[in-house]
C-alpha atoms as a PDB file:
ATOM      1  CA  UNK A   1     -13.531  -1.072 -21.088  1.00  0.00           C
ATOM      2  CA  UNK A   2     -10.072  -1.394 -19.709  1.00  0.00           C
ATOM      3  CA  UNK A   3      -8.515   0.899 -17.147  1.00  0.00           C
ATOM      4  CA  UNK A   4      -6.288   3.223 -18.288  1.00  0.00           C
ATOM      5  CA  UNK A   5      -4.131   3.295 -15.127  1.00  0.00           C
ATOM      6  CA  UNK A   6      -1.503   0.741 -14.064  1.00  0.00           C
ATOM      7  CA  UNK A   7      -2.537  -2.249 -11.925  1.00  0.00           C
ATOM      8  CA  UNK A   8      -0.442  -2.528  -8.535  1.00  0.00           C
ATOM      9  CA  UNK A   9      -0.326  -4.387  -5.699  1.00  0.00           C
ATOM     10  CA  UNK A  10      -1.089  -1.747  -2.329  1.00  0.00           C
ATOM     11  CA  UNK A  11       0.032  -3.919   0.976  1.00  0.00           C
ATOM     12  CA  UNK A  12      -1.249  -2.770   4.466  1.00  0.00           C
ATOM     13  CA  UNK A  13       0.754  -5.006   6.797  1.00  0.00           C
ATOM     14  CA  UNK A  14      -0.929  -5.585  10.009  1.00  0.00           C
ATOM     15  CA  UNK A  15      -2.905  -2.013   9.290  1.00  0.00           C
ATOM     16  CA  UNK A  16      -4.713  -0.474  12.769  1.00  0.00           C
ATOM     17  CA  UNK A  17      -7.592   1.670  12.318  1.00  0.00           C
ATOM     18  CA  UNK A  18     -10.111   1.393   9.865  1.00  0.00           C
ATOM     19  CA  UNK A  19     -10.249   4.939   8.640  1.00  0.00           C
ATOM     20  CA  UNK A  20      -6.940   4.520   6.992  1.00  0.00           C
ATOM     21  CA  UNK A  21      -7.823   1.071   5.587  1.00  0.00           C
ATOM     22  CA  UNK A  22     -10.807   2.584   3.990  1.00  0.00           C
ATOM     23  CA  UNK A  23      -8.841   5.661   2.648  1.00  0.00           C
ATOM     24  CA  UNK A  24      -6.223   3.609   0.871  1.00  0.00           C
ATOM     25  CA  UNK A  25      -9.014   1.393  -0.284  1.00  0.00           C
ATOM     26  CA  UNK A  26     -11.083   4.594  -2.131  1.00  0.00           C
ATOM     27  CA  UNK A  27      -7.403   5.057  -3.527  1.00  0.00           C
ATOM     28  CA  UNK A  28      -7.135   1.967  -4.920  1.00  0.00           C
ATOM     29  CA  UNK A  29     -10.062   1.814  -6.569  1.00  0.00           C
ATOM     30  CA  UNK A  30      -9.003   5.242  -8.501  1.00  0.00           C
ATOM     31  CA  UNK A  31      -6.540   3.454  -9.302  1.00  0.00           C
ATOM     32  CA  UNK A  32      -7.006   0.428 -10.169  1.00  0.00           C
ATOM     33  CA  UNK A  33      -4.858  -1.561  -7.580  1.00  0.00           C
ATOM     34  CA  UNK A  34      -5.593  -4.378  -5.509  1.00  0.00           C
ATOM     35  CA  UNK A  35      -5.015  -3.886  -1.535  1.00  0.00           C
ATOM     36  CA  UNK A  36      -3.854  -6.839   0.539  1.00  0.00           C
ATOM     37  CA  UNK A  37      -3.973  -6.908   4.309  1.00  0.00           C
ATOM     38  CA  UNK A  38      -2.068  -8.939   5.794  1.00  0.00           C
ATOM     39  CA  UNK A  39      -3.450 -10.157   9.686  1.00  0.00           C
ATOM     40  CA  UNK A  40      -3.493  -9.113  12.691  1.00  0.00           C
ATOM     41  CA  UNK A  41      -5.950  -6.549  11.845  1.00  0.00           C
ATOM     42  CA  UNK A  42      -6.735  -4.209  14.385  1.00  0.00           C
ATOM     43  CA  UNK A  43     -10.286  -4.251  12.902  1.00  0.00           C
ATOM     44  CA  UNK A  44     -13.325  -6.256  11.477  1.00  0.00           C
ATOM     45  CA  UNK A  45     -13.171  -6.627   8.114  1.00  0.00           C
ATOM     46  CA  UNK A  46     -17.430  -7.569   7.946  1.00  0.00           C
ATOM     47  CA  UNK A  47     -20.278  -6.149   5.904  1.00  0.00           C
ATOM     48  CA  UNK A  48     -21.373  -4.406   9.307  1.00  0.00           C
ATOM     49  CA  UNK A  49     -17.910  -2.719   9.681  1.00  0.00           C
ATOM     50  CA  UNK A  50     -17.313  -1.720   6.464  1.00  0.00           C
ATOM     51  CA  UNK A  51     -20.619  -0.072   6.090  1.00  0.00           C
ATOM     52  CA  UNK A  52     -19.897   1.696   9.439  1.00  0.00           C
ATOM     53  CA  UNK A  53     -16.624   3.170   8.218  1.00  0.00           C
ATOM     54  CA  UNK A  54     -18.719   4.406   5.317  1.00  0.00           C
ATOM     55  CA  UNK A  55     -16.901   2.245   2.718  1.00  0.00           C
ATOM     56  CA  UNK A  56     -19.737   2.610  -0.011  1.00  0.00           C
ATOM     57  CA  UNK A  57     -17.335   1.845  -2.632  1.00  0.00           C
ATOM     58  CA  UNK A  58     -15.944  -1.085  -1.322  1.00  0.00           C
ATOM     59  CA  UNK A  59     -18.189  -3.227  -3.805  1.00  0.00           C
ATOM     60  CA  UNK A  60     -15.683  -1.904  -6.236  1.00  0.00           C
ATOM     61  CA  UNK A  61     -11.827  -2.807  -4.572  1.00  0.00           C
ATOM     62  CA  UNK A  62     -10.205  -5.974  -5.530  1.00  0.00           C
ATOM     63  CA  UNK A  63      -8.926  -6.796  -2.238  1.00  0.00           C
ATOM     64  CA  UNK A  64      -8.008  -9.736  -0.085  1.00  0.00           C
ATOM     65  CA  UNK A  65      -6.709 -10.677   3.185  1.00  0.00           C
ATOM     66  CA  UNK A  66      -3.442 -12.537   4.048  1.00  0.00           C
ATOM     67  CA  UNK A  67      -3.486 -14.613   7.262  1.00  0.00           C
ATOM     68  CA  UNK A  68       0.520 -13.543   7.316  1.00  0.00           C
ATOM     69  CA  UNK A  69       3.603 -12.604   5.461  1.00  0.00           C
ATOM     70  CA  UNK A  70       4.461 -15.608   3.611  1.00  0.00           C
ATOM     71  CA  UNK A  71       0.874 -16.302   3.055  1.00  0.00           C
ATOM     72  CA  UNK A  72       1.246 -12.774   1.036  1.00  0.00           C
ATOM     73  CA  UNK A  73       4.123 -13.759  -0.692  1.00  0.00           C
ATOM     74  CA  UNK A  74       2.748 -17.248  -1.961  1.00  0.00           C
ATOM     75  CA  UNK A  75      -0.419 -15.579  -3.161  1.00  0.00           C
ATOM     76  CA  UNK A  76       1.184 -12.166  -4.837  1.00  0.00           C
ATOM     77  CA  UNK A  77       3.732 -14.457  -7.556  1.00  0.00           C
ATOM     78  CA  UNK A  78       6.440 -13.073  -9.343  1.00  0.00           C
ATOM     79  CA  UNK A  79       6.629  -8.955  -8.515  1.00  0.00           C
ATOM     80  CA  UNK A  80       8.483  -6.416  -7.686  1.00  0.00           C
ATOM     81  CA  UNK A  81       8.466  -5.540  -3.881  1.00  0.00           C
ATOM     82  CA  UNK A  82       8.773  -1.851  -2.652  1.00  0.00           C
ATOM     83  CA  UNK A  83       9.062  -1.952   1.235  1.00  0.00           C
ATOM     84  CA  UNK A  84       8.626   1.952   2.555  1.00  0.00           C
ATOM     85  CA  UNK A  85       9.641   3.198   5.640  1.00  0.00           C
ATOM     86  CA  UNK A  86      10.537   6.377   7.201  1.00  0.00           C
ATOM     87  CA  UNK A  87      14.182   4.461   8.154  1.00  0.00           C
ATOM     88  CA  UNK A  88      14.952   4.278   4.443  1.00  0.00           C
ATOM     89  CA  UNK A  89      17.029   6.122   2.984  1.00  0.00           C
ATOM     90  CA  UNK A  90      16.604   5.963  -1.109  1.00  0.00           C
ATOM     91  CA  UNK A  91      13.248   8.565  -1.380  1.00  0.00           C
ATOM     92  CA  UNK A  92      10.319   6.597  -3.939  1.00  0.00           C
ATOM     93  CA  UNK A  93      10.844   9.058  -6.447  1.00  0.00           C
ATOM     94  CA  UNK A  94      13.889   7.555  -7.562  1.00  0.00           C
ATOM     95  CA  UNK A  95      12.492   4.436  -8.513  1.00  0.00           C
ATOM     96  CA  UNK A  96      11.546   3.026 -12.297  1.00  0.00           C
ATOM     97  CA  UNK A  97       8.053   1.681 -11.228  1.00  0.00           C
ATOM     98  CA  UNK A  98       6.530  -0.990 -13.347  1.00  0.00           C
ATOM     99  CA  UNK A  99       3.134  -2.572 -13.130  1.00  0.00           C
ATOM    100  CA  UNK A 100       2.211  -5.289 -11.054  1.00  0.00           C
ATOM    101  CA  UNK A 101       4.922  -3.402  -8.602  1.00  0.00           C
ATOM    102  CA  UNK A 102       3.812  -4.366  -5.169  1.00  0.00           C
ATOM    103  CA  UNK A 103       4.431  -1.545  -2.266  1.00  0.00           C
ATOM    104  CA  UNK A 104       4.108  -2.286   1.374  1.00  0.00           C
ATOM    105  CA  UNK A 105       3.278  -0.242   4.556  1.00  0.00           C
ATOM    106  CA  UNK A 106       3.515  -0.640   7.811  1.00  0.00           C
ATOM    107  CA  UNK A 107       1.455  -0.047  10.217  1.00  0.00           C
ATOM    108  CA  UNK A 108       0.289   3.090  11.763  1.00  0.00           C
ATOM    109  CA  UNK A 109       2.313   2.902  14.873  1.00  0.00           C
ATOM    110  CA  UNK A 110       5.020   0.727  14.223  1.00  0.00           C
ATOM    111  CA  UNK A 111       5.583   0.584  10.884  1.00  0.00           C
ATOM    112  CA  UNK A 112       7.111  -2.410   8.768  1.00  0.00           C
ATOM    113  CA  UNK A 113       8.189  -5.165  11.042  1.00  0.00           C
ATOM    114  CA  UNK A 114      12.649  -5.531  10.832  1.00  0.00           C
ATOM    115  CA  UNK A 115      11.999  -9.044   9.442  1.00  0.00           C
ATOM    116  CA  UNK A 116      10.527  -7.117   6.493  1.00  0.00           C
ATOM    117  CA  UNK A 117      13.642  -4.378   5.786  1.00  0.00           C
ATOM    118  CA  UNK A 118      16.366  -6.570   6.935  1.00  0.00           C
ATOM    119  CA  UNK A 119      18.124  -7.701   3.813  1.00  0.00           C
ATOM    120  CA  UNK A 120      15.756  -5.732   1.270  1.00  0.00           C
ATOM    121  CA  UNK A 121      17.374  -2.802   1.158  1.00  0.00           C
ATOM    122  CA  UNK A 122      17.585  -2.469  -2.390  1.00  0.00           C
ATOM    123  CA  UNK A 123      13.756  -2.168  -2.289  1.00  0.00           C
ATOM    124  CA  UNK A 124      13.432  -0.403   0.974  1.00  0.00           C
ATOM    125  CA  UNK A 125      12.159   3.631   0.246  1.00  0.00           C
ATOM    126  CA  UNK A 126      11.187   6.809   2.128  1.00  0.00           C
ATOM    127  CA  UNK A 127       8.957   9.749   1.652  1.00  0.00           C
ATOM    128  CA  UNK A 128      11.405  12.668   2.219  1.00  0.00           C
ATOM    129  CA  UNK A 129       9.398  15.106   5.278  1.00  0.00           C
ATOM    130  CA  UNK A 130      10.844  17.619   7.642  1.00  0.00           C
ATOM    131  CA  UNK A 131      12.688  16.715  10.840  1.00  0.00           C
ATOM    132  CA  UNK A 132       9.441  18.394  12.430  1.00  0.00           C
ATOM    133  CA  UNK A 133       7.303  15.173  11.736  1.00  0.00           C
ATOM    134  CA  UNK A 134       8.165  10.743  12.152  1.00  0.00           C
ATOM    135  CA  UNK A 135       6.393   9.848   9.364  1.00  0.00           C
ATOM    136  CA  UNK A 136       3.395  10.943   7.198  1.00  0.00           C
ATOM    137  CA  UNK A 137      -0.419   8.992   7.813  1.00  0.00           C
ATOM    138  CA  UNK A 138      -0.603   5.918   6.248  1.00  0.00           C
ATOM    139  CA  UNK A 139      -3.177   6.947   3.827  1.00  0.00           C
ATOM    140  CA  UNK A 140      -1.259   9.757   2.703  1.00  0.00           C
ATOM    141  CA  UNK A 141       1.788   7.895   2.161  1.00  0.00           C
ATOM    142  CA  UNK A 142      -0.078   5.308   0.142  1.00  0.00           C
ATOM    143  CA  UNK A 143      -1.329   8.166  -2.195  1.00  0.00           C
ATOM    144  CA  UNK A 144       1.608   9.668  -2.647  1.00  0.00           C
ATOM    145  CA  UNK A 145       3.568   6.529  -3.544  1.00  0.00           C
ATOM    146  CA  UNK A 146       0.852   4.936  -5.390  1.00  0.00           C
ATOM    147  CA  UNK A 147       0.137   8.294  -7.685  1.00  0.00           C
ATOM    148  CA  UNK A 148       4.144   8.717  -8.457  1.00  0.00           C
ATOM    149  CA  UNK A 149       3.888   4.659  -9.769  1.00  0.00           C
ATOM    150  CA  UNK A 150       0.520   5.852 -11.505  1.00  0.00           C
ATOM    151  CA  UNK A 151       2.200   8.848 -12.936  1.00  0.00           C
ATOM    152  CA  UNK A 152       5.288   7.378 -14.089  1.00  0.00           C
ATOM    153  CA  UNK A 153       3.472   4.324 -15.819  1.00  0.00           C
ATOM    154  CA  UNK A 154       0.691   6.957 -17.199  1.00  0.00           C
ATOM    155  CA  UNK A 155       2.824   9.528 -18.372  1.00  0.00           C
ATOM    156  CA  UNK A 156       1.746   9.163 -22.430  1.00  0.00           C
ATOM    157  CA  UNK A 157      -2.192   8.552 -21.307  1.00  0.00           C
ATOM    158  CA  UNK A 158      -2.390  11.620 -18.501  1.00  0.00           C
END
């Protein structure tokens, strides 16, 4: 049976803790995407350690590993690439998503790398939040990205 959701592309560039790795993961198997990390991980990426951070569905992800950024962009072909940081300044819901869109995050405390934004920013969004706050958890920001692509490419099977 075929998914009705959209397949994307969920990046986690140079990701840090493995609680967030494993939340985006559980979201991309709701929906269907494929995660890429892309190294230096700041964590094991073994049976042990996945079992550890309670990743019982991690049978189910379609997910590999990058060694680094052009290693991602050799493997990923011909998409679409949504680069989001919190120095943006075009917010994700104004984009057309379509799938096979790839979207890329940063990680936890640094964010996306300036050889990553420099020059793409046509493709370079933000998730709106107060002044009160830098940026939103990685995990969260993933879900709220990836469910406005999922909702926009849904909309006539929701």
């Amino acid at each position: 049976m075929t998914s009705p959701f959209p397949r994307l592309n969920i990046v986690l560039h140079q990701p840090e803790i493995p609680g967030n790795t494993g939340a985006v993961g559980r979201t991309c198997v709701g929906i269907n995407a494929k995660l890429w990390l892309v190294r230096p991980l700041g964590f094991r990426v073994d049976e042990k350690s996945l079992r550890r951070a309670g990743l019982d569905y991690w049978q189910h992800l379609d997910w590999e590993v990058a060694d680094h950024w052009g290693d991602l962009v050799d493997r990923i072909g011909d998409t679409r690439i949504w680069f989001f940081s919190r120095f943006a300044t075009r917010s994700y819901a104004e984009v057309e998503y379509q799938t096979g869109d790839t979207l890329v995050f940063g990680s936890e405390t640094s964010g996306l790398p300036e050889k990553l934004t420099t020059g793409n920013a046509d493709h370079l969004l933000r998730i709106p939040t107060t002044q009160n706050i830098r940026s939103l958890n990685l995990a969260t920001s993933v879900g709220v990205a990836a469910f406005e692509a999922v909702r926009q490419l849904s909309a006539g099977d929701l």
